[in-house]
N, C-alpha and C. Protein backbone atom coordinates (compact mmCIF):
# COMPACT_ATOMS: atom_id res chain seq x y z
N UNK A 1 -138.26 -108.94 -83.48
CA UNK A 1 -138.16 -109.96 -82.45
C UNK A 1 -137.65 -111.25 -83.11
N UNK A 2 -136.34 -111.99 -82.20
CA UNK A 2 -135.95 -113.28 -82.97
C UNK A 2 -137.20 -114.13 -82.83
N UNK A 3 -137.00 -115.51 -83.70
CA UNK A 3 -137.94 -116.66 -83.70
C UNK A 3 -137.93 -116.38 -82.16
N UNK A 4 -136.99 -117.46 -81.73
CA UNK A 4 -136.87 -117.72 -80.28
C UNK A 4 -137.58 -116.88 -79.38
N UNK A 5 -137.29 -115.73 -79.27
CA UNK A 5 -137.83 -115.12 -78.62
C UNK A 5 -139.61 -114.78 -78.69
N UNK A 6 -140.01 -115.12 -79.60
CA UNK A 6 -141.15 -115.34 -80.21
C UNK A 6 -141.84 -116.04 -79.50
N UNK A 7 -141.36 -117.33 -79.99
CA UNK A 7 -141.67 -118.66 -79.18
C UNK A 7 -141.91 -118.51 -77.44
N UNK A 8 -140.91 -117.49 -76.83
CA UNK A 8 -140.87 -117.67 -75.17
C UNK A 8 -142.41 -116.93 -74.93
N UNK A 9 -142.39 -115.46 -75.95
CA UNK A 9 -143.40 -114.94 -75.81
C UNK A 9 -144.65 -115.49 -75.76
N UNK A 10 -145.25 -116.33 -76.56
CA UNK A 10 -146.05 -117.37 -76.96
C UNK A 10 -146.54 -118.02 -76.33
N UNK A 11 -145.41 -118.91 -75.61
CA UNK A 11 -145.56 -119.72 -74.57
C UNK A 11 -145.68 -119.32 -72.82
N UNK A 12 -145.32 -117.74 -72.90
CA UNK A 12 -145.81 -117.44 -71.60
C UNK A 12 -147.50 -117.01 -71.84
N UNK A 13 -147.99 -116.27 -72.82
CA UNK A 13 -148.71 -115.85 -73.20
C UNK A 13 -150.36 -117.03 -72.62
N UNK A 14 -149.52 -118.44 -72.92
CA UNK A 14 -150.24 -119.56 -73.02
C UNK A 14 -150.50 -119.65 -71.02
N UNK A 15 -149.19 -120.02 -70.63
CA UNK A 15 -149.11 -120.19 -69.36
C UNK A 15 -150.02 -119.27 -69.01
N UNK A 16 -149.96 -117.84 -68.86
CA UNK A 16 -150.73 -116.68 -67.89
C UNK A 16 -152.44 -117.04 -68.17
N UNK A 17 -152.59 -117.96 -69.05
CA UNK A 17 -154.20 -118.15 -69.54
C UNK A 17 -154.66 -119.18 -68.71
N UNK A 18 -153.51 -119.77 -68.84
CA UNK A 18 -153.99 -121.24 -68.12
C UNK A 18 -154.30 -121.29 -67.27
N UNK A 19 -153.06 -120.38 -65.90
CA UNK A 19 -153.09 -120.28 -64.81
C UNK A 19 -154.19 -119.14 -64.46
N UNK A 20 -154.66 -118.38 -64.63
CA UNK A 20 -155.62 -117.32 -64.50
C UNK A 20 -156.65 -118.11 -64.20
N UNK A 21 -157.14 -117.63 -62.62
CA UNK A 21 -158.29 -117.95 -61.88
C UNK A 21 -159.20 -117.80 -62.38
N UNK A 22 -159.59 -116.55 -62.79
CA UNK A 22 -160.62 -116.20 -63.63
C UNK A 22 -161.25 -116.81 -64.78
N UNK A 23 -160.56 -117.83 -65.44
CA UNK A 23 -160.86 -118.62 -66.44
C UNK A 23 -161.98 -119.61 -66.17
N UNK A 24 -162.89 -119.57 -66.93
CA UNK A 24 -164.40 -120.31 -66.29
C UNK A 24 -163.92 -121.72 -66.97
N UNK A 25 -163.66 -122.44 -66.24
CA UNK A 25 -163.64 -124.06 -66.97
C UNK A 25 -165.10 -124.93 -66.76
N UNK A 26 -165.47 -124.99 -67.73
CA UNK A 26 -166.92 -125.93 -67.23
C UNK A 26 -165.93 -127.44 -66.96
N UNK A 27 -166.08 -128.34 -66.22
CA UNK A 27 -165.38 -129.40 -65.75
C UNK A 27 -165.61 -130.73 -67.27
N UNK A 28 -166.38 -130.35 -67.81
CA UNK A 28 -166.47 -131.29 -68.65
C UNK A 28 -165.62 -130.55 -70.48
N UNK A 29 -165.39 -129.65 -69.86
CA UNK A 29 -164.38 -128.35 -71.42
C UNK A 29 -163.13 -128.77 -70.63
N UNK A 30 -162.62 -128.65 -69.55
CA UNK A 30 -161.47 -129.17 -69.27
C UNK A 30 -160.49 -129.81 -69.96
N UNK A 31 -160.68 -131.08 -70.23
CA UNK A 31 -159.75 -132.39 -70.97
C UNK A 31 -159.46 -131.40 -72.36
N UNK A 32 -160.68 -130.93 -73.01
CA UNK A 32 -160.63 -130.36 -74.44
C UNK A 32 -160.11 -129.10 -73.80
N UNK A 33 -159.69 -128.58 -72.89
CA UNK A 33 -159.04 -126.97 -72.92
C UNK A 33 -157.38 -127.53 -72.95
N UNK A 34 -157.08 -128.27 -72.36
CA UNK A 34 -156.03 -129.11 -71.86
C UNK A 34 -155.52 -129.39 -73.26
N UNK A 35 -156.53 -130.30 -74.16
CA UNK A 35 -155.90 -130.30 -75.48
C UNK A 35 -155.48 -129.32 -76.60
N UNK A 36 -156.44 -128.35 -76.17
CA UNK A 36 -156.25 -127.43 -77.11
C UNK A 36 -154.82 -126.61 -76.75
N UNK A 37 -154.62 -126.25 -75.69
CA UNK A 37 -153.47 -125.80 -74.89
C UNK A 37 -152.27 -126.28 -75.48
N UNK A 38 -151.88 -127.83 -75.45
CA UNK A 38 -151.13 -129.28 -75.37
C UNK A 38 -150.61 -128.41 -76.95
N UNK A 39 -152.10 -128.63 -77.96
CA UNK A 39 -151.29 -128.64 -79.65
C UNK A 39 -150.71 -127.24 -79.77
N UNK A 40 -151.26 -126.47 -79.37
CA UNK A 40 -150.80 -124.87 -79.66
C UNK A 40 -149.48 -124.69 -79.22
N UNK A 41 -149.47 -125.30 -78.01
CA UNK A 41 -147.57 -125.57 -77.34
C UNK A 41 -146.75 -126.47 -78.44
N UNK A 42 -147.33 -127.49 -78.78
CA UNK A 42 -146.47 -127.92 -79.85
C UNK A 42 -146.15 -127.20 -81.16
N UNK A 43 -147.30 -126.56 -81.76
CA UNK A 43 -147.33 -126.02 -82.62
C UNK A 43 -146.38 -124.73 -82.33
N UNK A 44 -146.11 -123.94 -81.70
CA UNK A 44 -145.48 -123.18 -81.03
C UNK A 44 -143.62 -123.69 -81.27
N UNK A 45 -143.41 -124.72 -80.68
CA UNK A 45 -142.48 -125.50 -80.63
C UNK A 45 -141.96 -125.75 -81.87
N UNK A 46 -142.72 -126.24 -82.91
CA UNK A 46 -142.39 -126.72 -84.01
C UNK A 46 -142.28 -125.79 -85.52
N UNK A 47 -143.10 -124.73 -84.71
CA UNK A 47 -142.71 -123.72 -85.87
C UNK A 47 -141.87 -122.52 -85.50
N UNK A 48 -140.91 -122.70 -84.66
CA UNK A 48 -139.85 -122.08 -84.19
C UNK A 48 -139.27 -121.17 -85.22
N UNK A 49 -138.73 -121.74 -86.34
CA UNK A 49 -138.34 -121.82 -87.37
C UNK A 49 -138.75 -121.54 -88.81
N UNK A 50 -140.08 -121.64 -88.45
CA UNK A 50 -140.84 -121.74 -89.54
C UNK A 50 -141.12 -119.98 -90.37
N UNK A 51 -141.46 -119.99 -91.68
CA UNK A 51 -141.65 -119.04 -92.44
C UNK A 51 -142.40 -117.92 -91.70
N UNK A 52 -142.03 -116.40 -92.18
CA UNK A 52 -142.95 -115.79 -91.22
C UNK A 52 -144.39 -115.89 -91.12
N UNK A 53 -144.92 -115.98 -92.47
CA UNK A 53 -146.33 -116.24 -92.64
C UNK A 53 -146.85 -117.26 -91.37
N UNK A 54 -146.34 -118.78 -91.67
CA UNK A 54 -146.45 -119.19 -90.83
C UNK A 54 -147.04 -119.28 -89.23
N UNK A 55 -145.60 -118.26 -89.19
CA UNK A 55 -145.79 -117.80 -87.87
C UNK A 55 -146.56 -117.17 -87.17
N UNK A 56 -146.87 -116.31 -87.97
CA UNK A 56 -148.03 -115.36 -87.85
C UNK A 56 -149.63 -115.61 -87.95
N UNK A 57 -149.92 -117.15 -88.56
CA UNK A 57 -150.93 -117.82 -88.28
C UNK A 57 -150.83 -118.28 -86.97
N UNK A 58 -149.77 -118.78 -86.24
CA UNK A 58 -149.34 -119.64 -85.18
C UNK A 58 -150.11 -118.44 -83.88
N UNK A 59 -148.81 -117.04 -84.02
CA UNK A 59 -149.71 -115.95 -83.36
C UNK A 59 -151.19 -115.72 -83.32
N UNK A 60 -151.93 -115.83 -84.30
CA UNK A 60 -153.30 -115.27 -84.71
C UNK A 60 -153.91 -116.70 -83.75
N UNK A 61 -153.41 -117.76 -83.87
CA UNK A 61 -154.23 -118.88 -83.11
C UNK A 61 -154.06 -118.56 -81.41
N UNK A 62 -152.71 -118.55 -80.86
CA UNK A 62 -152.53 -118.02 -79.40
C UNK A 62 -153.35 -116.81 -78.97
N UNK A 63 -153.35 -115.62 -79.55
CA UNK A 63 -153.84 -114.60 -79.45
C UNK A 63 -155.84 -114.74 -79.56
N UNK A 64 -156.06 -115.12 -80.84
CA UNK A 64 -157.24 -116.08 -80.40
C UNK A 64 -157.44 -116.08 -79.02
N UNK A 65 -156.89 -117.16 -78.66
CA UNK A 65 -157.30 -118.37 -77.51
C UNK A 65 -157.18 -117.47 -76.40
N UNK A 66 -156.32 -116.27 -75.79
CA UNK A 66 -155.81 -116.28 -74.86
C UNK A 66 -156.24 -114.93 -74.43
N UNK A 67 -157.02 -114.67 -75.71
CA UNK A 67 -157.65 -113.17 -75.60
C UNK A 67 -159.38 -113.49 -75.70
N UNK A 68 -159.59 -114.46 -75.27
CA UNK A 68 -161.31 -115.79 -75.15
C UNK A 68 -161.87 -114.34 -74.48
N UNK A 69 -163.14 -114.42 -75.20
CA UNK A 69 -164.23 -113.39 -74.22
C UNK A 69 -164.72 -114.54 -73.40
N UNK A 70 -165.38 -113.95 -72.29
CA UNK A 70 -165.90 -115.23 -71.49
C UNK A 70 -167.43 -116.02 -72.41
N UNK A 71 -167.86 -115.03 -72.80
CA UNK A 71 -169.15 -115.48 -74.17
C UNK A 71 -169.05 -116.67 -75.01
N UNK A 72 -167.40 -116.47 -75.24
CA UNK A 72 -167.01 -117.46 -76.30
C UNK A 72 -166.84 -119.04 -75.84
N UNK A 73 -168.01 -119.68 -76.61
CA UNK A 73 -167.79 -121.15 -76.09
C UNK A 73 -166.66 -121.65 -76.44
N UNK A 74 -165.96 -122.82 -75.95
CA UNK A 74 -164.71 -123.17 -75.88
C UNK A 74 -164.63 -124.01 -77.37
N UNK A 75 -165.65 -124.63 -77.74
CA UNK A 75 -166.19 -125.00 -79.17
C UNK A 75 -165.55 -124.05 -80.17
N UNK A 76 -165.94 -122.75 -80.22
CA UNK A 76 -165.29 -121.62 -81.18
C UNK A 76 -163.83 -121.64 -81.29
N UNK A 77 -162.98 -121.92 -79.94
CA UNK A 77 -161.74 -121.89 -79.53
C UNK A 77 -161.24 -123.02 -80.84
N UNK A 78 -161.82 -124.01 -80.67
CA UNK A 78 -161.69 -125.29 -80.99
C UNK A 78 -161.58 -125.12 -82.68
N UNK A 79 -162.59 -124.56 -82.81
CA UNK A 79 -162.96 -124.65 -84.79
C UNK A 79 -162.16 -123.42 -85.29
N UNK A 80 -161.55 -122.62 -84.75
CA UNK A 80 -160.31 -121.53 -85.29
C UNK A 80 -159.07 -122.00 -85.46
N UNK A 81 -158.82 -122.81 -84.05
CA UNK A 81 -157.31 -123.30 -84.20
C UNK A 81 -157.17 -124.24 -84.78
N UNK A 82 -158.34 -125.05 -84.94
CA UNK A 82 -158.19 -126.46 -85.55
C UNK A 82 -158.24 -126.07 -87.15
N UNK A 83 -159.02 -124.87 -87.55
CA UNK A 83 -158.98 -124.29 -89.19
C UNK A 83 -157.44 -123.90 -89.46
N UNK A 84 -156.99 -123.50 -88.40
CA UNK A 84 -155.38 -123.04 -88.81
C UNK A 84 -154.59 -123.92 -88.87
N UNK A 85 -154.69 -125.13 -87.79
CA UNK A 85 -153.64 -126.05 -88.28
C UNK A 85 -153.78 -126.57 -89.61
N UNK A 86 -155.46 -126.87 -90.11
CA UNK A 86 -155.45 -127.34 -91.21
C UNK A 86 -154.56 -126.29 -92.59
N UNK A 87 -154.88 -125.58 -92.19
CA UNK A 87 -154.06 -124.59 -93.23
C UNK A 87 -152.28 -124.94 -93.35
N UNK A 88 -151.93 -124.75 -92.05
CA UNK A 88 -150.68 -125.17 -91.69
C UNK A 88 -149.89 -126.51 -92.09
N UNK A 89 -151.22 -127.57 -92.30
CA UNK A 89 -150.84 -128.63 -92.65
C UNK A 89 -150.59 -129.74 -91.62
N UNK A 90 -151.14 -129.25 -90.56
CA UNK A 90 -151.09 -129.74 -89.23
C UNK A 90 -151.98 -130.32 -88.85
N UNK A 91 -152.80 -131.58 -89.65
CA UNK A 91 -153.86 -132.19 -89.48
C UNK A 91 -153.73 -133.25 -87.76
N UNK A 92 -152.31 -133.57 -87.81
CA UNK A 92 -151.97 -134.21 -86.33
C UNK A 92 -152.08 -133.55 -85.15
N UNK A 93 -152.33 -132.30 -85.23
CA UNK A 93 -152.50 -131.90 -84.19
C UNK A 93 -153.90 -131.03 -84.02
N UNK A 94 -154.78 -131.50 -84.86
CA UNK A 94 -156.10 -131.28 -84.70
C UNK A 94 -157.25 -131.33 -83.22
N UNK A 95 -157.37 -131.01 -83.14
CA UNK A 95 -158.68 -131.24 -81.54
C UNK A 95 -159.70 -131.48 -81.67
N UNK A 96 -160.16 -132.73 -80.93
CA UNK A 96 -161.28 -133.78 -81.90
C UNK A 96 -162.11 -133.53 -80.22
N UNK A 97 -163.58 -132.52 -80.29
CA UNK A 97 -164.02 -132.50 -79.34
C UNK A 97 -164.84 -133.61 -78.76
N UNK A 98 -164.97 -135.20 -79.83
CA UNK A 98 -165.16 -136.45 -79.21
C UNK A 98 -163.89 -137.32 -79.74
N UNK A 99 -164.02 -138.32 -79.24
CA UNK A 99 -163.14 -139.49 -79.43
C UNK A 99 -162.23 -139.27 -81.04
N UNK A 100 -161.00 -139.16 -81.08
CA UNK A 100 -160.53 -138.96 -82.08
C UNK A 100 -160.79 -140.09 -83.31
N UNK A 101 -161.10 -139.85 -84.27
CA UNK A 101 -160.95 -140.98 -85.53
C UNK A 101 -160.37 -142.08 -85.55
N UNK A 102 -160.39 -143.17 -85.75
CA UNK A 102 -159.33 -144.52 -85.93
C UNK A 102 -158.47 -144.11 -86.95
């Protein structure tokens, strides 16, 4: 499969999660599902290109998220993808489940 095509995969992958009724949003996980969503699309975006390894962390984070048991607090969501960006080097697009750092 090209990058590109990668990427579309990815990003529908994201969409069908989002939009899925079935998805229990507690109203106050919201804003933080929203964010977590937001970096993974960027991250997605930005590693278009990127090495396969890479990439394949990028996958392991979507797949993660989008394959959520309903058990799984959205917290867990949070401390996987946010361990991968750090790996990635992607400290900017971290998900700060309070007020981000100054």
């Amino acid at each position: 499969m090209t990058e590109g095509r990668e990427s579309e995969v990815l990003l529908r992958q994201l969409d069908r999660h989002v939009a899925d009724p079935r998805r229990a949003r507690v109203p106050a996980d919201a804003e933080l599902a929203d964010k977590l969503v937001a970096a993974l699309r960027r991250l997605i975006d930005e590693t278009a290109v990127a090495s396969a390894a890479d990439r394949a962390q990028v996958r392991a984070a979507v797949h993660y998220v989008v394959r959520r048991r309903a058990h799984r607090p959205l917290s867990e969501d949070i401390r996987v993808v946010n361990d991968i960006l750090r790996r990635l080097g992607r400290a900017d697009l971290i998900v700060y489940r309070t007020h981000e750092p100054a």
